[in-house]
Protein backbone atom coordinates (compact mmCIF):
# COMPACT_ATOMS: atom_id res chain seq x y z
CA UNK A 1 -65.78 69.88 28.55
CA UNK A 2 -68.65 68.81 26.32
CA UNK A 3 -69.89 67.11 23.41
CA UNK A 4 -66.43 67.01 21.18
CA UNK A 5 -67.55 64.43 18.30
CA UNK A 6 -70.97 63.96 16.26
CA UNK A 7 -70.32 60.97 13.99
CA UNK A 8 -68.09 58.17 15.31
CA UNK A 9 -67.06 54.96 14.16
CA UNK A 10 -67.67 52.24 17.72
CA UNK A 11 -65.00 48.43 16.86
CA UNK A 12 -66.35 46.25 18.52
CA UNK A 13 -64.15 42.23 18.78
CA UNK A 14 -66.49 39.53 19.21
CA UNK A 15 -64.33 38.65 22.04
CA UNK A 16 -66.27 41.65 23.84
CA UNK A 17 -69.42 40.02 22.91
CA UNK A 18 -68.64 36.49 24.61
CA UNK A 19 -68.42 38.02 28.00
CA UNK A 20 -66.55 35.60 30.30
CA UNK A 21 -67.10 33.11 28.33
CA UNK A 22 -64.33 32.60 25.16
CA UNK A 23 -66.87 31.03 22.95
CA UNK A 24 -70.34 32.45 21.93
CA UNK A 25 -72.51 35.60 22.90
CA UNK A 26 -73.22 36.30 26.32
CA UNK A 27 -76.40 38.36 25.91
CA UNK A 28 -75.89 40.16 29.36
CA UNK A 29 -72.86 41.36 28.07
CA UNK A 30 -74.83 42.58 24.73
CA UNK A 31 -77.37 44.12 26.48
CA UNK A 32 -75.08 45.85 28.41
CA UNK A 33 -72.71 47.32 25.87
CA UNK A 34 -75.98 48.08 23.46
CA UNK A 35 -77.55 50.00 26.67
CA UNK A 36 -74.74 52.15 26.49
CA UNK A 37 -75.07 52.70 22.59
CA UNK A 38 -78.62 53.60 22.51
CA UNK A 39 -78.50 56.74 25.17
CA UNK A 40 -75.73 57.98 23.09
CA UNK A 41 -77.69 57.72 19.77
CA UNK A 42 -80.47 58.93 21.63
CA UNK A 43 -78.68 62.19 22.42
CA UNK A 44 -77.74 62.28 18.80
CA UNK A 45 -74.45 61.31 18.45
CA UNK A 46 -74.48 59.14 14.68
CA UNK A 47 -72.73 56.02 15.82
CA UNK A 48 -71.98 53.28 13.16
CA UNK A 49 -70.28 50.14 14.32
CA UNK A 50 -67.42 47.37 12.81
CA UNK A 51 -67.97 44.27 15.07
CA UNK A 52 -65.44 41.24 14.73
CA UNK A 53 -66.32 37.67 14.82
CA UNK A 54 -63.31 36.36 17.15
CA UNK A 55 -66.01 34.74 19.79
CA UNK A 56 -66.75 32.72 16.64
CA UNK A 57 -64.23 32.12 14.47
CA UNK A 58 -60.63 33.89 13.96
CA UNK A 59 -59.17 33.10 10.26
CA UNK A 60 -55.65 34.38 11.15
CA UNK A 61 -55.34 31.88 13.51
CA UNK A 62 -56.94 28.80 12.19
CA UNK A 63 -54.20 26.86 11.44
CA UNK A 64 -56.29 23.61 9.72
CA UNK A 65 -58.61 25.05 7.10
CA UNK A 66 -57.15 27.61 4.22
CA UNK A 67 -56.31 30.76 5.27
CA UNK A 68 -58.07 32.49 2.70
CA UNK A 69 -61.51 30.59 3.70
CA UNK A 70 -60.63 30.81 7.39
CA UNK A 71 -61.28 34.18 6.77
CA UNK A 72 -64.41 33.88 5.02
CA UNK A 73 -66.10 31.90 7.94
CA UNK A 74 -64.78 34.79 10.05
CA UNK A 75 -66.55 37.08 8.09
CA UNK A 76 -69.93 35.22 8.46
CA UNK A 77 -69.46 35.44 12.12
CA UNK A 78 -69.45 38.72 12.27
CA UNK A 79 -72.59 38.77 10.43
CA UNK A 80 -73.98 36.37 13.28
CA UNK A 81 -72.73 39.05 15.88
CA UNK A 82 -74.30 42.23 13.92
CA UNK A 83 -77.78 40.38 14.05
CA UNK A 84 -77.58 39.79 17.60
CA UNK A 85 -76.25 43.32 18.44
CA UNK A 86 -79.44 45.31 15.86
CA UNK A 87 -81.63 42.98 17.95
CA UNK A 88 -80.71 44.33 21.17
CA UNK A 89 -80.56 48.09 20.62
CA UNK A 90 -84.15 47.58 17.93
CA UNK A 91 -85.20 45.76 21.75
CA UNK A 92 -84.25 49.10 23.22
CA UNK A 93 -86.15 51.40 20.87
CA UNK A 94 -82.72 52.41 18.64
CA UNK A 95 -83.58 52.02 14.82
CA UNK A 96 -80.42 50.29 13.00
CA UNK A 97 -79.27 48.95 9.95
CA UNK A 98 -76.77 45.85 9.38
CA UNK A 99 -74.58 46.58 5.83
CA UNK A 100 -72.58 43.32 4.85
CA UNK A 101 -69.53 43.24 2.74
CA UNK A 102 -70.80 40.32 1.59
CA UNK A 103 -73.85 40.18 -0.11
CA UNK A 104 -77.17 38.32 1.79
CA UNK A 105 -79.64 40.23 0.57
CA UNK A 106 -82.53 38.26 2.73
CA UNK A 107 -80.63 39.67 6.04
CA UNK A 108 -79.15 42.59 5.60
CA UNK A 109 -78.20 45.75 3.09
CA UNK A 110 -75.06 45.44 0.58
CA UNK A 111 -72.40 48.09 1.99
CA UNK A 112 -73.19 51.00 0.50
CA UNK A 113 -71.85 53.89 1.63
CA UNK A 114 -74.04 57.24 0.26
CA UNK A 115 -76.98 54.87 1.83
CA UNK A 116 -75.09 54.31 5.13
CA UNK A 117 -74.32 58.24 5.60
CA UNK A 118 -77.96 58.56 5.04
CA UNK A 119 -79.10 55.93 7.85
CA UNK A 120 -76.85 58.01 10.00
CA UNK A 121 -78.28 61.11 9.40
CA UNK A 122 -81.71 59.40 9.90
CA UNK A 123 -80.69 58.12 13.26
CA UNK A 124 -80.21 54.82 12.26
CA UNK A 125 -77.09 52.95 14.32
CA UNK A 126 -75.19 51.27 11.10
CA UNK A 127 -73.54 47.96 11.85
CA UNK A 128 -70.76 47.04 9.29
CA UNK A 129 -70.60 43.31 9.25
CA UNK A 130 -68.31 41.19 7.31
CA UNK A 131 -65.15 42.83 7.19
CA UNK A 132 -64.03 44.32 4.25
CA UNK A 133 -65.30 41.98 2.13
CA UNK A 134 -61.73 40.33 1.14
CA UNK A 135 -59.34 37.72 3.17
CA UNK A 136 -56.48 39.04 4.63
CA UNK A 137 -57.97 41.74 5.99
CA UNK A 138 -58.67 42.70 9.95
CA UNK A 139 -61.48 44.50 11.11
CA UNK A 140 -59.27 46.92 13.05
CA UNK A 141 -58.65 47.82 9.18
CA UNK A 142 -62.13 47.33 8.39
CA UNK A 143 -63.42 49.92 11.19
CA UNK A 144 -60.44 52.20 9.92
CA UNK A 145 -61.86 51.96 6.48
CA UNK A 146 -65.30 52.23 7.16
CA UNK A 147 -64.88 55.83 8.98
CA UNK A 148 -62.85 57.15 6.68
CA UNK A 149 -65.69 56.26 4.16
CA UNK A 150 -68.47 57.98 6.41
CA UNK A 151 -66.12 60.78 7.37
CA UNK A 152 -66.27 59.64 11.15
CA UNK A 153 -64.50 62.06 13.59
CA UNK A 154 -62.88 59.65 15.25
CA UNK A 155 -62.59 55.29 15.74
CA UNK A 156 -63.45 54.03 19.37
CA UNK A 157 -62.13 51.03 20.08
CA UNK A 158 -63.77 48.97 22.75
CA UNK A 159 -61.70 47.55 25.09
CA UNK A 160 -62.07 45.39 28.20
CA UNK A 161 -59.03 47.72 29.83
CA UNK A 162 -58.95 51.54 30.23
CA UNK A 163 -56.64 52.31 27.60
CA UNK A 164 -53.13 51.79 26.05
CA UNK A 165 -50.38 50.20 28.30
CA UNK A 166 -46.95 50.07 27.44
CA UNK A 167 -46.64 46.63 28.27
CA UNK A 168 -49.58 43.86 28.93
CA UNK A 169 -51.33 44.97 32.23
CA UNK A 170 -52.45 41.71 33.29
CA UNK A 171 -49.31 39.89 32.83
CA UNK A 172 -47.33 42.90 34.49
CA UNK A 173 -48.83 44.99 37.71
CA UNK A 174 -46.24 47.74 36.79
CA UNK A 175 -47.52 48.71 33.20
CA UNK A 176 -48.50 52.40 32.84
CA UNK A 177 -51.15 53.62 30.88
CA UNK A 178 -50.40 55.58 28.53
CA UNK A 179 -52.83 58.91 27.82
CA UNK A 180 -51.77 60.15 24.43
CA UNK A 181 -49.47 58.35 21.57
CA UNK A 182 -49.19 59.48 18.05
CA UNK A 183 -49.75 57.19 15.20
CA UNK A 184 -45.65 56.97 14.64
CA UNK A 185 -45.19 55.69 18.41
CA UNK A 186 -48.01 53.11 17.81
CA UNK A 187 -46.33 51.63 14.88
CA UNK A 188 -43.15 51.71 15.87
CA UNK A 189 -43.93 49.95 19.62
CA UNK A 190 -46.11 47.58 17.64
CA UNK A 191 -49.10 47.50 19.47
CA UNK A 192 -51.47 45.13 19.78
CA UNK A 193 -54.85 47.41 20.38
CA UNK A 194 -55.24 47.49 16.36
CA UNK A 195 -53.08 46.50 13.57
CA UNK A 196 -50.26 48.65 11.35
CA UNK A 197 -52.97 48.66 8.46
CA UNK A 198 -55.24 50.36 10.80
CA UNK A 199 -53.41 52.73 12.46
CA UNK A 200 -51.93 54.13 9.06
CA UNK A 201 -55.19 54.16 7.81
CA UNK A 202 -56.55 56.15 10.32
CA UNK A 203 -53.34 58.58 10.06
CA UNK A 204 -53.71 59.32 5.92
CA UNK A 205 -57.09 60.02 6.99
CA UNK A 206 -56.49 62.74 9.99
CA UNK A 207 -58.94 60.08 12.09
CA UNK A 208 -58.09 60.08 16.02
CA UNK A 209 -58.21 56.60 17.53
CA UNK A 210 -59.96 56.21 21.33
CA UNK A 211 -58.68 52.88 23.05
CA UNK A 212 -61.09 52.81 25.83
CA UNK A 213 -63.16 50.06 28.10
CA UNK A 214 -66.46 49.88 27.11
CA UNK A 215 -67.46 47.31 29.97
CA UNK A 216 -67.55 49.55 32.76
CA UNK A 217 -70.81 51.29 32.61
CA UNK A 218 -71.47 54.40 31.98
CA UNK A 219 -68.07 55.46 29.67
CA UNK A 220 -69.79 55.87 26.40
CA UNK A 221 -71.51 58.52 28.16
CA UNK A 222 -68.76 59.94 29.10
CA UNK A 223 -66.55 60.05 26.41
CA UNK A 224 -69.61 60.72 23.69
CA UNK A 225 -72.04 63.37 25.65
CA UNK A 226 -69.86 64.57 28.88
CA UNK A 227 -66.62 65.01 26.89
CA UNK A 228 -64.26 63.73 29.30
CA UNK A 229 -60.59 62.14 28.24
CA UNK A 230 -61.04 58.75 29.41
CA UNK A 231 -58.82 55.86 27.75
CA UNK A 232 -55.89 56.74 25.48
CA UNK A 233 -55.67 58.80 22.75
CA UNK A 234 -53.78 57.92 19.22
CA UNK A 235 -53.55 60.75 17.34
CA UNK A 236 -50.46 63.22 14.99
């Protein structure tokens, strides 16, 4: 085992962020996950970081307001959620940088990416806020985007379960877990751990995906320094 990638790209869902709660941040639950981040950055692994805005506001699924500017006030959550998150790891002695798609020049850096490859090789954490910029657009496809752009070695996405099932594992107590699935198997079974946007982006791009659960402590470590297979792996 060891150390098998330097630069990653860590998705984050605001959903994460809430904790129990479905509404909000739960700043234990920040803490936590930003506890983890920080010994990995401090070992020098260059972490940068998409984090969604569903604990605030999810434009897909707002059924009242435009879709198009459902999407927009999803965006500025996950501006909301990239403050709180560079808070807690700056708390914890881990230099970062928020980079919005959407210009707010008073709160955080325009996405740009020569500056955000230099953060990274600074040791700065980068935390992409904001999505891509445009409606329509997930930030599973945002995070798939934004590696590709830094040349990440791979996309973790944080989970609150261990991995990929092949069927919902709190709805059925017989799901499997599923260690390995190619990017074909993952769009053709359709699922639901990112979207089809995503996952070809990711596979034009030769970028592995990790589906792992970043609650229980201690499995950054593990996956980042210790090089264990934990989670499921989508890859050719």
């Amino acid at each position: 085992m060891g150390r098998k990638y330097n630069k990653v790209l860590l998705k984050l869902s605001g959903e994460i962020l809430a904790g129990n709660a479905r509404f909000g941040l739960d700043y234990d639950a920040v803490r936590g996950i930003c506890e983890q981040i920080a010994e990995v950055a401090k070992e020098g692994v260059a972490i940068a970081m998409v984090v969604g805005g569903g604990n605030i506001i999810r434009g897909s699924q707002t059924v009242s307001i435009e879709r198009a500017q459902a999407d927009y006030m999803g965006m500025l959550g996950t501006v909301i959620n990239a403050l709180a998150l560079q808070d807690a790891l700056e708390q914890l002695g881990q230099p970062t940088r928020v980079q919005s798609a959407i210009e707010m020049r008073q709160i955080a850096e325009t996405v740009i990416r020569r500056r955000a490859i230099r953060h990274l090789e600074k040791g700065r954490i980068v935390i992409f806020a904001a999505g891509t910029g445009s409606p329509y657009f997930s930030t599973d496809t945002t995070a798939a985007l934004r590696a590709s752009e830094i040349g990440a070695d791979c996309v973790l996405k944080a989970t609150k379960v261990d991995g990929i099932y092949d069927k919902d594992p709190f709805k059925y107590p017989d799901a499997k877990r599923l260690p390995k699935v190619s990017y074909m198997d993952a769009l053709r079974m359709q699922l639901k751990i990112m979207d089809a946007a995503a996952f070809s982006l990711c596979q034009e791009n030769r970028i592995p995906i990790i589906v792992f659960d970043v609650l229980k402590k201690g499995n950054l470590r593990k996956l980042l320094i210790d090089g264990e297979d934990i989670g499921s792996l989508v890859t050719d």
